[in-house]
Protein backbone atom coordinates (compact mmCIF):
# COMPACT_ATOMS: atom_id res chain seq x y z
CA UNK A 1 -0.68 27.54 -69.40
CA UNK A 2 -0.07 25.74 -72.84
CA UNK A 3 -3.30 25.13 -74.89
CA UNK A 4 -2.79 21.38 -74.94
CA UNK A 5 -3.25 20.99 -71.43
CA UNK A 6 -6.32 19.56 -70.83
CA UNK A 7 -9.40 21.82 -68.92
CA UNK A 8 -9.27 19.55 -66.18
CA UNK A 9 -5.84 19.34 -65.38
CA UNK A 10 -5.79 23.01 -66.01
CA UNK A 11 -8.49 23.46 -63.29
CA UNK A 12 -6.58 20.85 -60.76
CA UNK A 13 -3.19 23.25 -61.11
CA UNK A 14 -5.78 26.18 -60.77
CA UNK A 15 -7.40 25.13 -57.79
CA UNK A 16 -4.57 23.93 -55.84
CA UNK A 17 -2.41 27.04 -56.42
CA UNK A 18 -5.19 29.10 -55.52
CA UNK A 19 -5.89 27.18 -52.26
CA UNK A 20 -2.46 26.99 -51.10
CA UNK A 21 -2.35 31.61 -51.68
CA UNK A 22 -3.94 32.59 -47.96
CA UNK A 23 -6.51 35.85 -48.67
CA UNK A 24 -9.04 36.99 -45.94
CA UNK A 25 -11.54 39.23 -46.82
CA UNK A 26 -10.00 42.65 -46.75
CA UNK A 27 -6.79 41.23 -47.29
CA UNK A 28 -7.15 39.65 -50.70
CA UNK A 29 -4.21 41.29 -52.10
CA UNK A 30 -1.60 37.91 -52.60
CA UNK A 31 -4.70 36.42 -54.13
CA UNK A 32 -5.62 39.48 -56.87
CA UNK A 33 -2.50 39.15 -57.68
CA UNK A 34 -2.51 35.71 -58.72
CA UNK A 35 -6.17 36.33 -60.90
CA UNK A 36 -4.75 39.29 -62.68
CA UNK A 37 -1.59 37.32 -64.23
CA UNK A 38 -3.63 34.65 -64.96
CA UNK A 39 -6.44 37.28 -66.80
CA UNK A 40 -3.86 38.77 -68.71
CA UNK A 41 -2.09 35.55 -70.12
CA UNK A 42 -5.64 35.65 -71.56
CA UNK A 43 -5.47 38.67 -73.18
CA UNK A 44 -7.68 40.68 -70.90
CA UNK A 45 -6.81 44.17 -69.26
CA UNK A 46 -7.97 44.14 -65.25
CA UNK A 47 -9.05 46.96 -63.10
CA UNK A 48 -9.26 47.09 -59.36
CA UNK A 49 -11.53 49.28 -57.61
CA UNK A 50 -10.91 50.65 -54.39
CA UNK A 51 -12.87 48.15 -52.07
CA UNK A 52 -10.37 45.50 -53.88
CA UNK A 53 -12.58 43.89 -56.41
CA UNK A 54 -10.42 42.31 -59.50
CA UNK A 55 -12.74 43.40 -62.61
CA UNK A 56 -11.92 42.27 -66.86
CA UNK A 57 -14.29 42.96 -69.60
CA UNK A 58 -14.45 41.16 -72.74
CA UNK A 59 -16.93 42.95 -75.48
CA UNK A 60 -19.60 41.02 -76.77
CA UNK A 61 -22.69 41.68 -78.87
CA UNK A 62 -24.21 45.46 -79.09
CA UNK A 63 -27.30 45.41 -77.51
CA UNK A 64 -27.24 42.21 -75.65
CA UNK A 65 -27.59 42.65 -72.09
CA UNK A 66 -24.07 42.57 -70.19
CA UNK A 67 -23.40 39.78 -67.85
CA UNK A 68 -21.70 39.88 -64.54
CA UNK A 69 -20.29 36.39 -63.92
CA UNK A 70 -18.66 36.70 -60.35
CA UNK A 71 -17.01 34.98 -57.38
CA UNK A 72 -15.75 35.95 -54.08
CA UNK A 73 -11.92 35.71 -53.72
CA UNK A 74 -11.63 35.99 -50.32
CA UNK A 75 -11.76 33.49 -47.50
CA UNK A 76 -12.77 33.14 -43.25
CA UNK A 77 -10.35 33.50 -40.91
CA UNK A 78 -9.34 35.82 -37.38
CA UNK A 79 -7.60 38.58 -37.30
CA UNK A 80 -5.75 39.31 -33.43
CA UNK A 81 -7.69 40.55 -30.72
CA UNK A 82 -4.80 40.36 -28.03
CA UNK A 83 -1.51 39.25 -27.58
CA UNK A 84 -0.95 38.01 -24.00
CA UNK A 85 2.05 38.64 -22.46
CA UNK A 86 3.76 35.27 -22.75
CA UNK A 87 3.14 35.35 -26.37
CA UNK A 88 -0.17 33.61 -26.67
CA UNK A 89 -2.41 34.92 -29.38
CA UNK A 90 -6.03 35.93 -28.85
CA UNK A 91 -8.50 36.09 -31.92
CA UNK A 92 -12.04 37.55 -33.49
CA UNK A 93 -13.66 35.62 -35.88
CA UNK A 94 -14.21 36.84 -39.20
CA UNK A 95 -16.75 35.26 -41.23
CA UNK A 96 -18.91 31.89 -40.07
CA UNK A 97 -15.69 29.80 -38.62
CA UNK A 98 -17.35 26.78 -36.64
CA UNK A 99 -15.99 27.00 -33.65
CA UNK A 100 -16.70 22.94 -32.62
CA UNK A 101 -13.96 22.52 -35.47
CA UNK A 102 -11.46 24.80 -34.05
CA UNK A 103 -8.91 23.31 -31.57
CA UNK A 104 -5.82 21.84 -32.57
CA UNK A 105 -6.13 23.56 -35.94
CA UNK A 106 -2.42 24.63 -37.58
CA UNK A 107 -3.07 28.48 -38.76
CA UNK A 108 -0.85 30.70 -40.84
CA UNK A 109 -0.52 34.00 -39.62
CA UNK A 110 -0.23 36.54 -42.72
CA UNK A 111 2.39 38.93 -41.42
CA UNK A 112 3.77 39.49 -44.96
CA UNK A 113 4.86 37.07 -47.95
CA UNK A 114 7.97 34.96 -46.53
CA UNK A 115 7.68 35.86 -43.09
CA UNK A 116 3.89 34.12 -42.49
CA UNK A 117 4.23 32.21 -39.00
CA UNK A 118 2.31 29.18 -38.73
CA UNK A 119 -0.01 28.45 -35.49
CA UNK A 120 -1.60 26.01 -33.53
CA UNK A 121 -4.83 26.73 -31.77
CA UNK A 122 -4.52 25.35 -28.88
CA UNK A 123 -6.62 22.31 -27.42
CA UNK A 124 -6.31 21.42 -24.02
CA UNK A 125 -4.72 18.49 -22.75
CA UNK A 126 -6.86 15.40 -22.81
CA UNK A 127 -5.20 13.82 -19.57
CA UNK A 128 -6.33 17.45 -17.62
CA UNK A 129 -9.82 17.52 -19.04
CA UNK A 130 -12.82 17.60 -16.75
CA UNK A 131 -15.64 15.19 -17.43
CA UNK A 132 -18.02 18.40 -17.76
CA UNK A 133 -15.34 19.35 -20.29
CA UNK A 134 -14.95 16.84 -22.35
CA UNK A 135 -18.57 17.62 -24.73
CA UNK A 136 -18.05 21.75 -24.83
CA UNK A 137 -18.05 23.27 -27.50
CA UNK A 138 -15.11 26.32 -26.28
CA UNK A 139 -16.10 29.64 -27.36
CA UNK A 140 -13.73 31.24 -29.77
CA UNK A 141 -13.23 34.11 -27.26
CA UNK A 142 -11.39 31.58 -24.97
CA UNK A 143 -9.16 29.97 -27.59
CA UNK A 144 -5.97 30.88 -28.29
CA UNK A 145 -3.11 30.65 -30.86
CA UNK A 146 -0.08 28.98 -29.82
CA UNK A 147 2.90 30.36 -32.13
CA UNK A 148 5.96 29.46 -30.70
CA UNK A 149 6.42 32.77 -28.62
CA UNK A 150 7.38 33.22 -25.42
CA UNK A 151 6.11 37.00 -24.98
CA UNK A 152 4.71 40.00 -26.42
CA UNK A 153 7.57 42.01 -27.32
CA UNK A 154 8.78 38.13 -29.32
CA UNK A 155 5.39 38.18 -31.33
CA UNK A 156 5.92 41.70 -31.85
CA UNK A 157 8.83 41.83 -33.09
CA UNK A 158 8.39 39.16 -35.98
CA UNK A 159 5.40 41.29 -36.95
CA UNK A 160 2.17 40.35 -35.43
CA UNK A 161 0.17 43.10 -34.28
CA UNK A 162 -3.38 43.83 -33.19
CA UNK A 163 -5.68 43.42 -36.68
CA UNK A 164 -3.00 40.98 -38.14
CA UNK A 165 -4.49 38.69 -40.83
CA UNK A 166 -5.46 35.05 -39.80
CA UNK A 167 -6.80 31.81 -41.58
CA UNK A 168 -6.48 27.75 -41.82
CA UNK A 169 -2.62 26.54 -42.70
CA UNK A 170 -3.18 26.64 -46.27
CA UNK A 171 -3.09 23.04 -48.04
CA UNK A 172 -4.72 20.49 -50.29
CA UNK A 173 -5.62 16.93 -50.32
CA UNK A 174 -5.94 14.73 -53.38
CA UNK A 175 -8.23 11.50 -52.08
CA UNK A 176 -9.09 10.88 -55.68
CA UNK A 177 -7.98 11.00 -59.20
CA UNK A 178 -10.71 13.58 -59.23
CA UNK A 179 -11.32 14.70 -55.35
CA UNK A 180 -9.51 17.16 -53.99
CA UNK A 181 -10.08 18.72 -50.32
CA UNK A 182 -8.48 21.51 -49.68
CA UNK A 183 -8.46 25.17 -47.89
CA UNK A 184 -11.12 27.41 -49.16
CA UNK A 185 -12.53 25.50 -51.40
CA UNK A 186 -15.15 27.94 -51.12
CA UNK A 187 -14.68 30.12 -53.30
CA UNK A 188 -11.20 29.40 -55.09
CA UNK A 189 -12.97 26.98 -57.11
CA UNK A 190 -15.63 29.49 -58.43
CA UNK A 191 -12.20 31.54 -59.05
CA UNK A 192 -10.85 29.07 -60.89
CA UNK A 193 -13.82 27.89 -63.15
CA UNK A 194 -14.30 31.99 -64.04
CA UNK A 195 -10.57 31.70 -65.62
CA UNK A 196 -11.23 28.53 -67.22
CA UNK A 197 -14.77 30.00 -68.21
CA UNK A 198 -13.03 33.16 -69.53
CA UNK A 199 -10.23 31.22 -71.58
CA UNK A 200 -13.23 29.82 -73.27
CA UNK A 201 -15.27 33.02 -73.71
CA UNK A 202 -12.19 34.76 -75.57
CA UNK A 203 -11.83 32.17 -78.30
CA UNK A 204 -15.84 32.30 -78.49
CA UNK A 205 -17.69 33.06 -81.99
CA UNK A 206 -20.87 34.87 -80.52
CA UNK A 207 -21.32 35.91 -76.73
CA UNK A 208 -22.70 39.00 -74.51
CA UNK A 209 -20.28 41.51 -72.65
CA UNK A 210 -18.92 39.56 -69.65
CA UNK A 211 -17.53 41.34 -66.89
CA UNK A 212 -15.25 38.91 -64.98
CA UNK A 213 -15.45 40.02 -61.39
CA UNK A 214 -13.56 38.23 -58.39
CA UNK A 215 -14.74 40.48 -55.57
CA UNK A 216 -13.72 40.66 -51.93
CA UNK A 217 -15.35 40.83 -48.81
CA UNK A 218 -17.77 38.17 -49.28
CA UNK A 219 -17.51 36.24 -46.19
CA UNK A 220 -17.38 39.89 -44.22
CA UNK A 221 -21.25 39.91 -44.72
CA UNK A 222 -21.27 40.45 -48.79
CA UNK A 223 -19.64 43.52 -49.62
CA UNK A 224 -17.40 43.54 -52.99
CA UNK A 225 -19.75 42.24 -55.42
CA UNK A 226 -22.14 45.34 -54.57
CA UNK A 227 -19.96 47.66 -55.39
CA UNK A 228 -18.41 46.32 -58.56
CA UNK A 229 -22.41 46.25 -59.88
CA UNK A 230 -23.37 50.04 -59.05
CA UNK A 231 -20.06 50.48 -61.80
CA UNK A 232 -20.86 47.65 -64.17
CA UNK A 233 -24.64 48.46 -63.67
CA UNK A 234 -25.00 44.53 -65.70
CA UNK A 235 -28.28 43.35 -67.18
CA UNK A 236 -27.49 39.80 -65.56
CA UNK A 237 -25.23 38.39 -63.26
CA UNK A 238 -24.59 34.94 -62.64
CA UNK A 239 -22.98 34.05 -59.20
CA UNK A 240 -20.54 30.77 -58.36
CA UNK A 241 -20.40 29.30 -54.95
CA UNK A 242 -20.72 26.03 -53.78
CA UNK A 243 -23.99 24.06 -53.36
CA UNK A 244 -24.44 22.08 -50.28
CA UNK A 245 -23.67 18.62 -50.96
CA UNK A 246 -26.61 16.35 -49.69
CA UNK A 247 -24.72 12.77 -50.14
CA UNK A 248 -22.73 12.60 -46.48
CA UNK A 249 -25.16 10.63 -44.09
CA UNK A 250 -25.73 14.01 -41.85
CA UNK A 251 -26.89 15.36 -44.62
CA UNK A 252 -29.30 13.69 -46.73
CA UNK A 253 -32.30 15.12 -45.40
CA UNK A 254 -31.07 18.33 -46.87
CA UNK A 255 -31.73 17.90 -50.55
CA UNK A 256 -30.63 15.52 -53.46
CA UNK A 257 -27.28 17.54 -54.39
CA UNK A 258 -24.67 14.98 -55.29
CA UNK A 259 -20.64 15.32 -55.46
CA UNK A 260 -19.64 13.94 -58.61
CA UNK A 261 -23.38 14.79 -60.33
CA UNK A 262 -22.62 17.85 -62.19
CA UNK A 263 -22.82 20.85 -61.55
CA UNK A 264 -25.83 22.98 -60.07
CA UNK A 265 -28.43 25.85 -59.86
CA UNK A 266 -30.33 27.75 -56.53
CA UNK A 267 -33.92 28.07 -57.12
CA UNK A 268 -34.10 29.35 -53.45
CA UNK A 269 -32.05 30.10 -50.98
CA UNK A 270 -32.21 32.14 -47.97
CA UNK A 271 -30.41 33.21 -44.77
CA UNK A 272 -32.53 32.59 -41.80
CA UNK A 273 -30.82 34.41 -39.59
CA UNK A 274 -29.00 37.89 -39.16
CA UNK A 275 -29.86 39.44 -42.96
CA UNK A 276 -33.04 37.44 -43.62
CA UNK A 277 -31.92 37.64 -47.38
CA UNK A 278 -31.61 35.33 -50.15
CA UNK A 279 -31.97 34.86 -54.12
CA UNK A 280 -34.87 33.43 -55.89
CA UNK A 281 -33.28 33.43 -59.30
CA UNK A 282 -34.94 35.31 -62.57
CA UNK A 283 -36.65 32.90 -64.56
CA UNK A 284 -34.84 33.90 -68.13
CA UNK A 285 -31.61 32.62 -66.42
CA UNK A 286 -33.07 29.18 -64.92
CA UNK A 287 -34.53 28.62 -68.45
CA UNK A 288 -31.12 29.70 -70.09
CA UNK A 289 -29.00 26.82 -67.69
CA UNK A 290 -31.98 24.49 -68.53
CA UNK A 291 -31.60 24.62 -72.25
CA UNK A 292 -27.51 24.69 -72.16
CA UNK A 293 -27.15 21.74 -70.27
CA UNK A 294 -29.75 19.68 -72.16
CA UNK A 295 -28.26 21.55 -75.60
CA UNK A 296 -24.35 20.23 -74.10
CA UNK A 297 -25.53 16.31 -72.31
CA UNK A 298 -24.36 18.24 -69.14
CA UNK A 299 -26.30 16.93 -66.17
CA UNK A 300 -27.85 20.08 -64.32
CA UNK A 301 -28.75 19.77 -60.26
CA UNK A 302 -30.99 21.90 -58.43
CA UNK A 303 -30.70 22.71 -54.90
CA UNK A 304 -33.10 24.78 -52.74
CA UNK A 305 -31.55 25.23 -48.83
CA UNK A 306 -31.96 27.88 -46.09
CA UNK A 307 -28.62 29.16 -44.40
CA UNK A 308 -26.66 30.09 -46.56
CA UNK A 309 -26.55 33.44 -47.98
CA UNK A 310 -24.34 34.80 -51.18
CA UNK A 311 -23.51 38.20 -53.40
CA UNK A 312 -26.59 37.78 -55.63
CA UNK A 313 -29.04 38.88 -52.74
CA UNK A 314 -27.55 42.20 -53.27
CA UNK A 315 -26.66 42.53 -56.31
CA UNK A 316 -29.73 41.37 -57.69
CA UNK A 317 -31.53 45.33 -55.92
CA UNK A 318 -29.00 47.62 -58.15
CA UNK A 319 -30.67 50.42 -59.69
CA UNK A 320 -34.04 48.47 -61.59
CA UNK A 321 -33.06 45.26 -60.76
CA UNK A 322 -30.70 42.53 -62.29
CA UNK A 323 -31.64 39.41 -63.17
CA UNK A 324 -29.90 37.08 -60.88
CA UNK A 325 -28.92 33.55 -60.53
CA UNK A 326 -26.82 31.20 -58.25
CA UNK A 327 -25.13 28.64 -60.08
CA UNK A 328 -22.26 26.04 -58.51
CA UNK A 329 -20.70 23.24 -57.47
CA UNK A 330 -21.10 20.68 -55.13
CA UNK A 331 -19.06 20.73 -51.48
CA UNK A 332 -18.49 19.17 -48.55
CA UNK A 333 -18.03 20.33 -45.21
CA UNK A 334 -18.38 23.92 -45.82
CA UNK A 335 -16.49 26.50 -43.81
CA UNK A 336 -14.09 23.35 -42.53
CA UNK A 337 -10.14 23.95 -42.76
CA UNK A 338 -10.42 21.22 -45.45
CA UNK A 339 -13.69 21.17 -47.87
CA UNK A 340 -13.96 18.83 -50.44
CA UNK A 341 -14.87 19.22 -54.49
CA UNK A 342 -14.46 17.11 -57.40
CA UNK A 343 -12.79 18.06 -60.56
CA UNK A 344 -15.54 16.74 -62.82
CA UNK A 345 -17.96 18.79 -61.48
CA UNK A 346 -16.02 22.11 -61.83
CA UNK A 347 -15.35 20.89 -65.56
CA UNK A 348 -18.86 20.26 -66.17
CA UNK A 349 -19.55 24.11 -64.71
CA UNK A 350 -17.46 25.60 -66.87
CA UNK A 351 -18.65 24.37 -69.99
CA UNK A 352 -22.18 25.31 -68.46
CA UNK A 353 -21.07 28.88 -67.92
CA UNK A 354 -19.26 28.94 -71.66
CA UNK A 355 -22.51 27.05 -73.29
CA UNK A 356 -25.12 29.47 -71.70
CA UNK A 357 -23.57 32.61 -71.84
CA UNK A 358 -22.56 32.46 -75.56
CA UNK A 359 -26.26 31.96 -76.58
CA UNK A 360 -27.24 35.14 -74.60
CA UNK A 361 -27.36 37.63 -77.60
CA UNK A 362 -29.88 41.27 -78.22
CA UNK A 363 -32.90 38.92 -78.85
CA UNK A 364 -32.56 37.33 -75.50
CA UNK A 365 -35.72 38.76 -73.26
CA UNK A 366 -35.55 39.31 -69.52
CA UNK A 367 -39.32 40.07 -69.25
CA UNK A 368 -40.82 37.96 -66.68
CA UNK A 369 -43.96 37.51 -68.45
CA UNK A 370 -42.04 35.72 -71.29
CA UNK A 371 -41.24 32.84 -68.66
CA UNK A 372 -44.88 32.29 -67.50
CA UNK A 373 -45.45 28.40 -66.16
């Protein structure tokens, strides 16, 4: 992309290619793909390790401590349970898919670039639904995937098998000159703020090692990012993923996280449920974003929510530790087949990312008791 192009408008044409490129976890591959060229129109030399994680390194400072900057590539989905044998298509979930959002949803069903079929899941006729029907929520395990089919052997034979890749129909939505909602928002935007951040990094006078990692697995219970760290074995890593917007009216008891109000930081979060695991972020790095945004007139939010779980909970345990924080963007209607973002925000993000990483240098201190209130 031609240096004259603006970093917004950069980040729209980012965003909305990578939206529209389906990738669920363990099948990130059409998605790497993507990253890579884009990496090495920068310059940079990529790696992928064997889990799938997209890595690029950029030198910095000697002695400095290394920074991970990272985001998940992949996205939710299904992959086929069953094909019945008039062609209907049976599905697991993979990753936290609401299920009360589910019928009548068009799918695309990855069989292979240029012969993806798209779905409907199907939704039972209003004029046939019971009263005692017409409030259920349907469990995924009765849904199914209406193709165009009319048997097995059909759906077969165009390449859907047991295990085949499922998500949303890919597409985006501009309802703004600056809102965009779109499929996987979460985390193609962290994906494409890290190229944006790294165009910047390159062309930077002073900054740390950054490793650029876009890893995989992420919504199959956190597993890319781990890995990448036990190799990179980083001093800090700073994650991107969205930050629960607290503006919509069901939401506003949650917090005071605004689309539109810049971009953000997690000084708690944790799962609740399943992994009981979360991030309380080191307090070099929330002093570091603190500094940069008042240092850049960048407006810095602060969210602290239970539910939602990311990379950093892990990462943050390899070998002595790493000092960890969640930073991100405002979204709405997370794990929806359309989320929504605004440009401004991600723009703000990046030039958060590029302001606080370049003052990271061999006299920065991670020692706790530096940072006591």
């Amino acid at each position: 992309m031609a240096n004259d192009i603006s970093m917004h408008d950069r980040l729209r044409t980012l965003l909305t290619e990578l939206m529209l490129i389906p990738g669920l976890s363990g099948h990130e591959g059409r998605v790497r793909r993507y990253l890579a060229a884009e990496l090495r129109a920068l310059g940079l030399t990529t790696t992928t390790d064997r889990l799938g994680n997209l890595i690029a390194t950029l030198k910095g400072e000697t002695g400095a401590p290394d920074v991970m900057l990272f985001t998940h590539m992949d996205q939710l989905g299904f992959v086929v349970r069953k094909i019945e044998n008039d062609g209907f298509i049976r599905v697991e979930r993979l990753g936290g898919v609401p299920e009360r959002a589910l019928p009548s949803q068009a799918v695309t069903i990855c069989i292979g670039e240029g012969r993806d079929r798209v779905g409907l899941i199907a939704n039972k006729s209003h004029h046939a639904t019971t009263p005692d029907e017409k409030y259920k929520v349907v469990p995924y395990m009765d849904l199914y995937i209406d193709a165009g089919f009319s048997s097995r052997a059909e759906a077969e034979a165009a390449g859907v098998l047991i295990g085949t890749p499922i998500v949303y129909r890919p597409q985006v939505i501009e309802l703004s000159q600056t809102r965009i909602a779109g499929t996987s928002v979460d985390d193609r935007a962290g994906c494409a703020v890290i190229v944006e951040a790294a165009r910047a990094l390159v062309q930077a006078a002073r900054r740390a090692t950054v490793h650029f990692v876009f890893s995989v697995q992420e919504e199959f219970n956190l597993r890319g990012a781990l890995t990448a760290a036990q190799v990179l074995k980083p001093g800090i890593c700073i994650q991107l993923d969205l930050l629960l917007a607290t503006d919509t009216p069901d939401m506003a008891y949650r917090g005071n996280v605004t689309m539109g109000g810049g971009p953000g930081m997690s000084l708690y979060s944790f799962h609740g449920r399943g992994t009981l695991n979360g991030t309380i972020p080191h307090p070099a790095l929330v002093s570091l974003f603190e500094t940069a945004s008042r240092a850049e007139n960048i407006p810095l939010q602060r969210s602290a929510h239970t539910g939602a779980l990311t990379d950093s909970s892990y990462v943050q345990l390899v070998e002595g530790g790493v000092a960890s924080i969640d930073v991100g963007f405002p979204m709405r209607y997370s794990h929806s087949s359309l989320e929504v973002v605004d440009l401004g925000d991600l723009e703000q993000l990046t030039r958060l990312l590029v302001a606080g990483i370049s003052s990271i240098d061999k006299g920065f201190s991670l020692e706790r008791d530096d940072f006591i209130a």
